[in-house]
N, C-alpha and C. Protein backbone atom coordinates (compact mmCIF):
# COMPACT_ATOMS: atom_id res chain seq x y z
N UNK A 1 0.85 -1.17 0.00
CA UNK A 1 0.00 0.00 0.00
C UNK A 1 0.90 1.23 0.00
N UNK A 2 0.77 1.93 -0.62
CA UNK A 2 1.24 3.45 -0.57
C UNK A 2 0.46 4.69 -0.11
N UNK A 3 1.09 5.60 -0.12
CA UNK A 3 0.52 6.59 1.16
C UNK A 3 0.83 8.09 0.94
N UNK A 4 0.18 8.70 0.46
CA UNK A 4 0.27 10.32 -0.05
C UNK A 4 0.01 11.28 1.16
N UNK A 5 1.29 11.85 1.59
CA UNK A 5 0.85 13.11 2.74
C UNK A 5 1.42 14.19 2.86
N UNK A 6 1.06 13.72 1.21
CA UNK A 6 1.01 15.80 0.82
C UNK A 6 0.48 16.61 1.03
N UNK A 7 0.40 17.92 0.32
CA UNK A 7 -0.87 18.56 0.58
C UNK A 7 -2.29 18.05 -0.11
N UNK A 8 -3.32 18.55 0.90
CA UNK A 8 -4.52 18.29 0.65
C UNK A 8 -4.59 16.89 2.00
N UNK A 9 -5.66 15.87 1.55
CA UNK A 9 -6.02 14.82 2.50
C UNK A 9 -5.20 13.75 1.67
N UNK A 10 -5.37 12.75 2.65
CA UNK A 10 -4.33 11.48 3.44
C UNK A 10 -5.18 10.71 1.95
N UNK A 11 -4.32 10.16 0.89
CA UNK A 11 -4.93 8.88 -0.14
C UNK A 11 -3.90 8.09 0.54
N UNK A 12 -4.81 6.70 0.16
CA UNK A 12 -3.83 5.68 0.14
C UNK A 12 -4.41 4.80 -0.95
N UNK A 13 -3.20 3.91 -1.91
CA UNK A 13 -3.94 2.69 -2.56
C UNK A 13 -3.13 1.84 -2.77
N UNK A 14 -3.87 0.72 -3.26
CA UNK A 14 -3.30 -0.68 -3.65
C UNK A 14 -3.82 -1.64 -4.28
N UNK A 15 -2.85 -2.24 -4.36
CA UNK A 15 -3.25 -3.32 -5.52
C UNK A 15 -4.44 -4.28 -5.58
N UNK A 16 -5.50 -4.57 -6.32
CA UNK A 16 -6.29 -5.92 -5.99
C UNK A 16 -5.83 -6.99 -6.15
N UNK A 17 -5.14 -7.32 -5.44
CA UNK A 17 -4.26 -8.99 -5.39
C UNK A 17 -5.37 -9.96 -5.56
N UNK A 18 -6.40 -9.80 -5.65
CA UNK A 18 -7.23 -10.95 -6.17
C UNK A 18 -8.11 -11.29 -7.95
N UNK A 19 -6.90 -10.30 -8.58
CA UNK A 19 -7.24 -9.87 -9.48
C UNK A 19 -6.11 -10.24 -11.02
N UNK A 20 -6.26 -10.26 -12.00
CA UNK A 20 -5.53 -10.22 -13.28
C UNK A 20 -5.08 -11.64 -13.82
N UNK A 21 -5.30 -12.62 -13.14
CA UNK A 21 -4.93 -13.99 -13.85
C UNK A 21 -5.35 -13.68 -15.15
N UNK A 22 -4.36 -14.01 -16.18
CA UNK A 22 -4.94 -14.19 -17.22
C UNK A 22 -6.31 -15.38 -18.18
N UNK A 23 -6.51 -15.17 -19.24
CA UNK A 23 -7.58 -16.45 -19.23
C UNK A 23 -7.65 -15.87 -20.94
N UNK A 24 -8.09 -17.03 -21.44
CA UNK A 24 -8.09 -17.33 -22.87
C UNK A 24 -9.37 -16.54 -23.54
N UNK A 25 -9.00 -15.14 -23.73
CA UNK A 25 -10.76 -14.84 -24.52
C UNK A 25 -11.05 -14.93 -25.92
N UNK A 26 -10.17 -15.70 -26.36
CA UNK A 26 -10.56 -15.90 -27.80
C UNK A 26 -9.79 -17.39 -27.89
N UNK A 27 -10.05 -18.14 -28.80
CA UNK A 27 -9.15 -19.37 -29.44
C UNK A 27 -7.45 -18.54 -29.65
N UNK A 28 -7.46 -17.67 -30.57
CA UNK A 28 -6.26 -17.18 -30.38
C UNK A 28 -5.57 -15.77 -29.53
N UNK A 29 -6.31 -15.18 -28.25
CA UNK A 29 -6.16 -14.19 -27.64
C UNK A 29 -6.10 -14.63 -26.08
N UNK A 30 -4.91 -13.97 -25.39
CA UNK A 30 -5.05 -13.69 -23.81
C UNK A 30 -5.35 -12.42 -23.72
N UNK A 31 -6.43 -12.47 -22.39
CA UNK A 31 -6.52 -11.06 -21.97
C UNK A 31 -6.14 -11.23 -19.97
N UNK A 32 -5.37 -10.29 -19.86
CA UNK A 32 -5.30 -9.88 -18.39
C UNK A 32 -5.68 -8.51 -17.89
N UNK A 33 -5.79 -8.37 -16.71
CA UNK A 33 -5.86 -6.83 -16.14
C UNK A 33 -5.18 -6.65 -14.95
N UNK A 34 -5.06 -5.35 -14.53
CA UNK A 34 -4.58 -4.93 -13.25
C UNK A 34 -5.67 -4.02 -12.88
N UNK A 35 -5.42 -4.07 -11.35
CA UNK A 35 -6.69 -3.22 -10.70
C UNK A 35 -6.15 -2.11 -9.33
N UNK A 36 -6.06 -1.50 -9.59
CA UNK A 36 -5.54 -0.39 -8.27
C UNK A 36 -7.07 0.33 -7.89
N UNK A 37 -6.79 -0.15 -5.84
CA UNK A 37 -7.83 0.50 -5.43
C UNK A 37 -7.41 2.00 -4.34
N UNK A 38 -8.07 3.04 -4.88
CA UNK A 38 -7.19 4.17 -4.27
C UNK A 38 -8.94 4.38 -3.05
N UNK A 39 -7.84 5.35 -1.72
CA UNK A 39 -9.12 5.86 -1.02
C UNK A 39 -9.69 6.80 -1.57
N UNK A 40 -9.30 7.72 -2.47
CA UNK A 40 -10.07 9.01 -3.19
C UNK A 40 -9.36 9.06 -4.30
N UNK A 41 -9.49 9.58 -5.09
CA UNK A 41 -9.29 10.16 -5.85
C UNK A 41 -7.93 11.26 -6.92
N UNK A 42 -6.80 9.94 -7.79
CA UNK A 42 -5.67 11.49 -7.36
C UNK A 42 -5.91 12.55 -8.00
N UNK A 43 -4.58 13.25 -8.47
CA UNK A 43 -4.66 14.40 -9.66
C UNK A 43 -3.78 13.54 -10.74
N UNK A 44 -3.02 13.30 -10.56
CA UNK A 44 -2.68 12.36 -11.82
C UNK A 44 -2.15 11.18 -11.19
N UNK A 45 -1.99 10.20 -12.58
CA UNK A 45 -1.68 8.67 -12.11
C UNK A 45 -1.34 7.92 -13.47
N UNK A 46 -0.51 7.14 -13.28
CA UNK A 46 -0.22 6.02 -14.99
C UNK A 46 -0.37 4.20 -14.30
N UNK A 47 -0.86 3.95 -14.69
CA UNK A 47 -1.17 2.71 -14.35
C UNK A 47 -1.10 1.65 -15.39
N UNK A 48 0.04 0.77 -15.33
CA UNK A 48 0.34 -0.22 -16.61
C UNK A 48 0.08 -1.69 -16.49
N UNK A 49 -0.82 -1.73 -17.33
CA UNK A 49 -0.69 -3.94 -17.69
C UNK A 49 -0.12 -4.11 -18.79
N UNK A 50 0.60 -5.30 -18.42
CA UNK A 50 1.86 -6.02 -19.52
C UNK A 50 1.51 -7.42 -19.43
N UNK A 51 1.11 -7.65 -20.26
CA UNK A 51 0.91 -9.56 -20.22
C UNK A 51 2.45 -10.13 -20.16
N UNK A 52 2.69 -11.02 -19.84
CA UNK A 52 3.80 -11.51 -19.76
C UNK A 52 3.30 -12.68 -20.24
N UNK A 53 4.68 -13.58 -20.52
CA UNK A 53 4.69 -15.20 -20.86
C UNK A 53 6.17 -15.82 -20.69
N UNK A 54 5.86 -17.16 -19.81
CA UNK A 54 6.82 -18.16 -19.32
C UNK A 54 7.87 -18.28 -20.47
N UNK A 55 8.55 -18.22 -21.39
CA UNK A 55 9.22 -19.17 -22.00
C UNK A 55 10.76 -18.73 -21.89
N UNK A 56 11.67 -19.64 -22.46
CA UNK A 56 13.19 -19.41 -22.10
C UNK A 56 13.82 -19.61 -21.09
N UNK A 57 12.90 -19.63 -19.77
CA UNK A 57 13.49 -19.67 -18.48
C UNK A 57 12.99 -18.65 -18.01
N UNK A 58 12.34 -18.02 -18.41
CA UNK A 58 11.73 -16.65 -17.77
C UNK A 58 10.62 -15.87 -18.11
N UNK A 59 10.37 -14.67 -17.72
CA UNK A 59 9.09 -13.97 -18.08
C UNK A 59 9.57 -12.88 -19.20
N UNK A 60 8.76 -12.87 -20.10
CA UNK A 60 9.35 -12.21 -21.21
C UNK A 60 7.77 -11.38 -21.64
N UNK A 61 7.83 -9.92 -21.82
CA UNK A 61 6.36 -9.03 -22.56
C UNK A 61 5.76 -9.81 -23.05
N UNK A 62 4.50 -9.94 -23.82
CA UNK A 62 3.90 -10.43 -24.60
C UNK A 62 3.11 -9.44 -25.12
N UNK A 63 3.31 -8.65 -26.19
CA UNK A 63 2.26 -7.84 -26.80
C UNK A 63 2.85 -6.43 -26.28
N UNK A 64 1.94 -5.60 -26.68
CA UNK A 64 2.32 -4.08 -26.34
C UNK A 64 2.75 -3.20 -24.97
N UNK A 65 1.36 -3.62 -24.11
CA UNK A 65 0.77 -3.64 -23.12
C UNK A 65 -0.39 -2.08 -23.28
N UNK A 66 -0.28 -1.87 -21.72
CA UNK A 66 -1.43 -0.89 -21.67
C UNK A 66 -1.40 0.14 -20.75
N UNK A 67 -1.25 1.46 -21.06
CA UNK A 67 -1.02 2.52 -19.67
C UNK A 67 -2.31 3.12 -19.83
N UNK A 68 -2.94 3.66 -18.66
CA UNK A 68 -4.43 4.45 -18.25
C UNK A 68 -3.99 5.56 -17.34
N UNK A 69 -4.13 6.83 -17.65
CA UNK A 69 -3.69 8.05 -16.43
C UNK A 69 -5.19 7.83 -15.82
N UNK A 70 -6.19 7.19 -16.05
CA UNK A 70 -7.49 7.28 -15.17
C UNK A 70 -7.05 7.69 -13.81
N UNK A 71 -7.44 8.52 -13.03
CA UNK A 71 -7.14 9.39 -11.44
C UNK A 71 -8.79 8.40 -10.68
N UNK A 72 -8.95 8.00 -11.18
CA UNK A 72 -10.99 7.44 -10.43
C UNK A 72 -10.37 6.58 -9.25
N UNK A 73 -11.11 6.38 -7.98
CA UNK A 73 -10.54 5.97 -7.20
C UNK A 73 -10.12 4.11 -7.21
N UNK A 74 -10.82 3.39 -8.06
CA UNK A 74 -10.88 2.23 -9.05
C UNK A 74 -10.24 2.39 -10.41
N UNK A 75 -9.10 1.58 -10.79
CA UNK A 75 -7.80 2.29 -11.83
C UNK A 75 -8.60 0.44 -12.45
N UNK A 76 -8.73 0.87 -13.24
CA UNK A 76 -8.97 -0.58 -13.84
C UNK A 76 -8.43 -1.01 -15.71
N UNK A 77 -7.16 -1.51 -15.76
CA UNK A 77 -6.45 -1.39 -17.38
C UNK A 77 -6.40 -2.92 -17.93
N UNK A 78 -6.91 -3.05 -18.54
CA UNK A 78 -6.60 -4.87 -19.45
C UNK A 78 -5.40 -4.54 -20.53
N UNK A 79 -4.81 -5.81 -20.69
CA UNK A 79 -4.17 -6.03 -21.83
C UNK A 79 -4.23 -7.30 -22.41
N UNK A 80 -4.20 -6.99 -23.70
CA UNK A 80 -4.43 -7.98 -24.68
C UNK A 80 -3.34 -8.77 -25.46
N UNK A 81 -3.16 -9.75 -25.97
CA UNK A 81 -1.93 -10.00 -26.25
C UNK A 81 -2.42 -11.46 -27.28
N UNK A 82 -1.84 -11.62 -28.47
CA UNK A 82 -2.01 -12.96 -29.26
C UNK A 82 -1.70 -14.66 -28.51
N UNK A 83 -2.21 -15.38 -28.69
CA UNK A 83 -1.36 -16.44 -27.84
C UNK A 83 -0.44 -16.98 -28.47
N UNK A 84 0.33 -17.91 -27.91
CA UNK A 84 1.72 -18.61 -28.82
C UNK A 84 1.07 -20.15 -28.63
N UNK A 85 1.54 -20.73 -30.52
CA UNK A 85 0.61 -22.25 -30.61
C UNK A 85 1.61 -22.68 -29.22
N UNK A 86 0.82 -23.62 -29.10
CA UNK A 86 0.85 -24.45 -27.57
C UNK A 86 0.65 -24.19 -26.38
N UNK A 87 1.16 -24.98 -25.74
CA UNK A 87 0.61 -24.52 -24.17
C UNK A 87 1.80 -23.71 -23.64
N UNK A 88 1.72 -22.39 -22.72
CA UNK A 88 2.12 -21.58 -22.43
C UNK A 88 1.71 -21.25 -21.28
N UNK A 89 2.92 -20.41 -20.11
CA UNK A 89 2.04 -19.94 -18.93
C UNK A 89 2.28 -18.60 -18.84
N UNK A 90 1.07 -17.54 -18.60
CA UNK A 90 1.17 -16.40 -18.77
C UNK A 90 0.59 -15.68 -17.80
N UNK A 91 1.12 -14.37 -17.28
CA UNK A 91 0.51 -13.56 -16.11
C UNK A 91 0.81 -12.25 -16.47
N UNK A 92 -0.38 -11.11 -15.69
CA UNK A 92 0.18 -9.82 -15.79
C UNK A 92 0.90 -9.32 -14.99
N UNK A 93 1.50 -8.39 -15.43
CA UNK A 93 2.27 -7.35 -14.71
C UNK A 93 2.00 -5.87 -14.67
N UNK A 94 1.81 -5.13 -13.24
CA UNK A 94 1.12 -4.22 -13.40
C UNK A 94 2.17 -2.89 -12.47
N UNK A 95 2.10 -1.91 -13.22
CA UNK A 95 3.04 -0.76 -12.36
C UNK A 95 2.13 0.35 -12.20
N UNK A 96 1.83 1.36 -11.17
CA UNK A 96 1.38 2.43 -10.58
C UNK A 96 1.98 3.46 -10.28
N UNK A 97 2.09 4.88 -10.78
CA UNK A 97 2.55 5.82 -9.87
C UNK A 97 1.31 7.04 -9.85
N UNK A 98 1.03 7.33 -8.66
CA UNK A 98 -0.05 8.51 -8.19
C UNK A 98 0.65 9.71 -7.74
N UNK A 99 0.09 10.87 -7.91
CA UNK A 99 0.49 11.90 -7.25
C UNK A 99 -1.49 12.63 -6.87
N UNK A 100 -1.00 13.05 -5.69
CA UNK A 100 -1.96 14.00 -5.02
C UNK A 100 -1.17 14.96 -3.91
N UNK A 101 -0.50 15.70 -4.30
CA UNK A 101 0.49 16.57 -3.63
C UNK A 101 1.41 16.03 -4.12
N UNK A 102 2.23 14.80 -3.40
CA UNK A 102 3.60 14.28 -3.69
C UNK A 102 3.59 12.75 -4.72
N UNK A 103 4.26 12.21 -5.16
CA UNK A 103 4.35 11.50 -5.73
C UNK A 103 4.93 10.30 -5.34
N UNK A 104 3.78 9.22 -5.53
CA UNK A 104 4.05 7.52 -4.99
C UNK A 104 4.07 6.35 -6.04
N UNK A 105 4.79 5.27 -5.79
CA UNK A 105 4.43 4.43 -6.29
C UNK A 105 4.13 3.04 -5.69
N UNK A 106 3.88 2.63 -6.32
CA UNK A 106 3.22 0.86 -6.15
C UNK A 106 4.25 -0.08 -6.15
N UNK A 107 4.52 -1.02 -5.12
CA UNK A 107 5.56 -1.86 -5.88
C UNK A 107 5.17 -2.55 -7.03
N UNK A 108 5.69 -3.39 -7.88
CA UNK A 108 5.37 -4.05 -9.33
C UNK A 108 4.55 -5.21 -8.40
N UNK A 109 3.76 -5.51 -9.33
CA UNK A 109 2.35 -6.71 -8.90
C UNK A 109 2.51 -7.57 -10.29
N UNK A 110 2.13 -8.28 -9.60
CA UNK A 110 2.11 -9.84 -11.08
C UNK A 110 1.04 -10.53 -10.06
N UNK A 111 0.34 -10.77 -11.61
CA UNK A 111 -0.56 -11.50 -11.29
C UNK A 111 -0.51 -13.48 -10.84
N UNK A 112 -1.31 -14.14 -10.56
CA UNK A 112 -1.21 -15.17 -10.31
C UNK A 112 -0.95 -16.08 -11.69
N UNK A 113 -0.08 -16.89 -11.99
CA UNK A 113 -0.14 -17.46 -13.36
C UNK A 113 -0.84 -18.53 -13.69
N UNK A 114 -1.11 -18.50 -15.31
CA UNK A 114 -1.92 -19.60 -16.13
C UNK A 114 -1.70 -20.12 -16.99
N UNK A 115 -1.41 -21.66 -17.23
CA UNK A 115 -1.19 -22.29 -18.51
C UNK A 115 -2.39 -22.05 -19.22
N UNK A 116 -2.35 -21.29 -20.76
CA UNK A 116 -3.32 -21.28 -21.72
C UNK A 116 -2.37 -22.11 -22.89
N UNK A 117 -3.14 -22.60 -24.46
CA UNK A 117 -3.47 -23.49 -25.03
C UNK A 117 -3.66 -22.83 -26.21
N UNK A 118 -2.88 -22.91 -27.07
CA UNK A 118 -3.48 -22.84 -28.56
C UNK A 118 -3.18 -23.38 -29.35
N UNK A 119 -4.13 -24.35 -30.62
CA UNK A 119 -4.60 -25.18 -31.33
C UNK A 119 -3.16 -24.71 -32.75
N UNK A 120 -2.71 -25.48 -33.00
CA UNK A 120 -1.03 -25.03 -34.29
C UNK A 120 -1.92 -25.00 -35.70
């Protein structure tokens, strides 16, 4: 959780850790999201989902990803990403920084991971 006590009133937010597993929304598409829950409202904010995927030994982008300056006290960003033929395990990754007086960030969040499946 992070914690703004700048000027103006006390925000705080964080991550929905129960949130962004990815999941198969098309035969050939993953979609994930990230979710930041703030107590009010900031003045500005960038909030990023990055699909990721298992292969090589590691987590490597998958696709573009997705930044939202949305300030709403619910930050809610999907990303979309093609799948790779076969089975694959993939999760998001999500980064935050808010300002309301001073400027905070989020530590990096990853989501819980998922083997998805696509047909060669």
């Amino acid at each position: 959780m992070a914690e703004d006590t700048g000027t103006g009133h006390h925000i705080t937010c964080k991550w929905n850790r129960n949130s962004g597993t990815p999941w198969g929304s098309s035969a050939t598409e993953v979609t994930g999201y990230v979710q930041v829950l703030c107590s009010d409202r900031l003045d500005k904010a960038n909030t990023r989902a990055q699909l990721q995927i298992h292969r090589g030994g590691g987590w490597k982008n998958q696709g573009e990803g997705v930044t939202s300056h949305s300030t709403a006290k619910t930050i809610h960003v999907n990303d979309k990403a093609s799948k790779r033929i076969g089975s694959w395990y993939y999760r998001t990754k999500g980064t935050h920084f808010g300002q309301h007086g001073s400027i905070f960030a989020l530590p990096t969040f990853y989501s819980p991971q998922r083997s998805l499946w696509r047909r060669g």
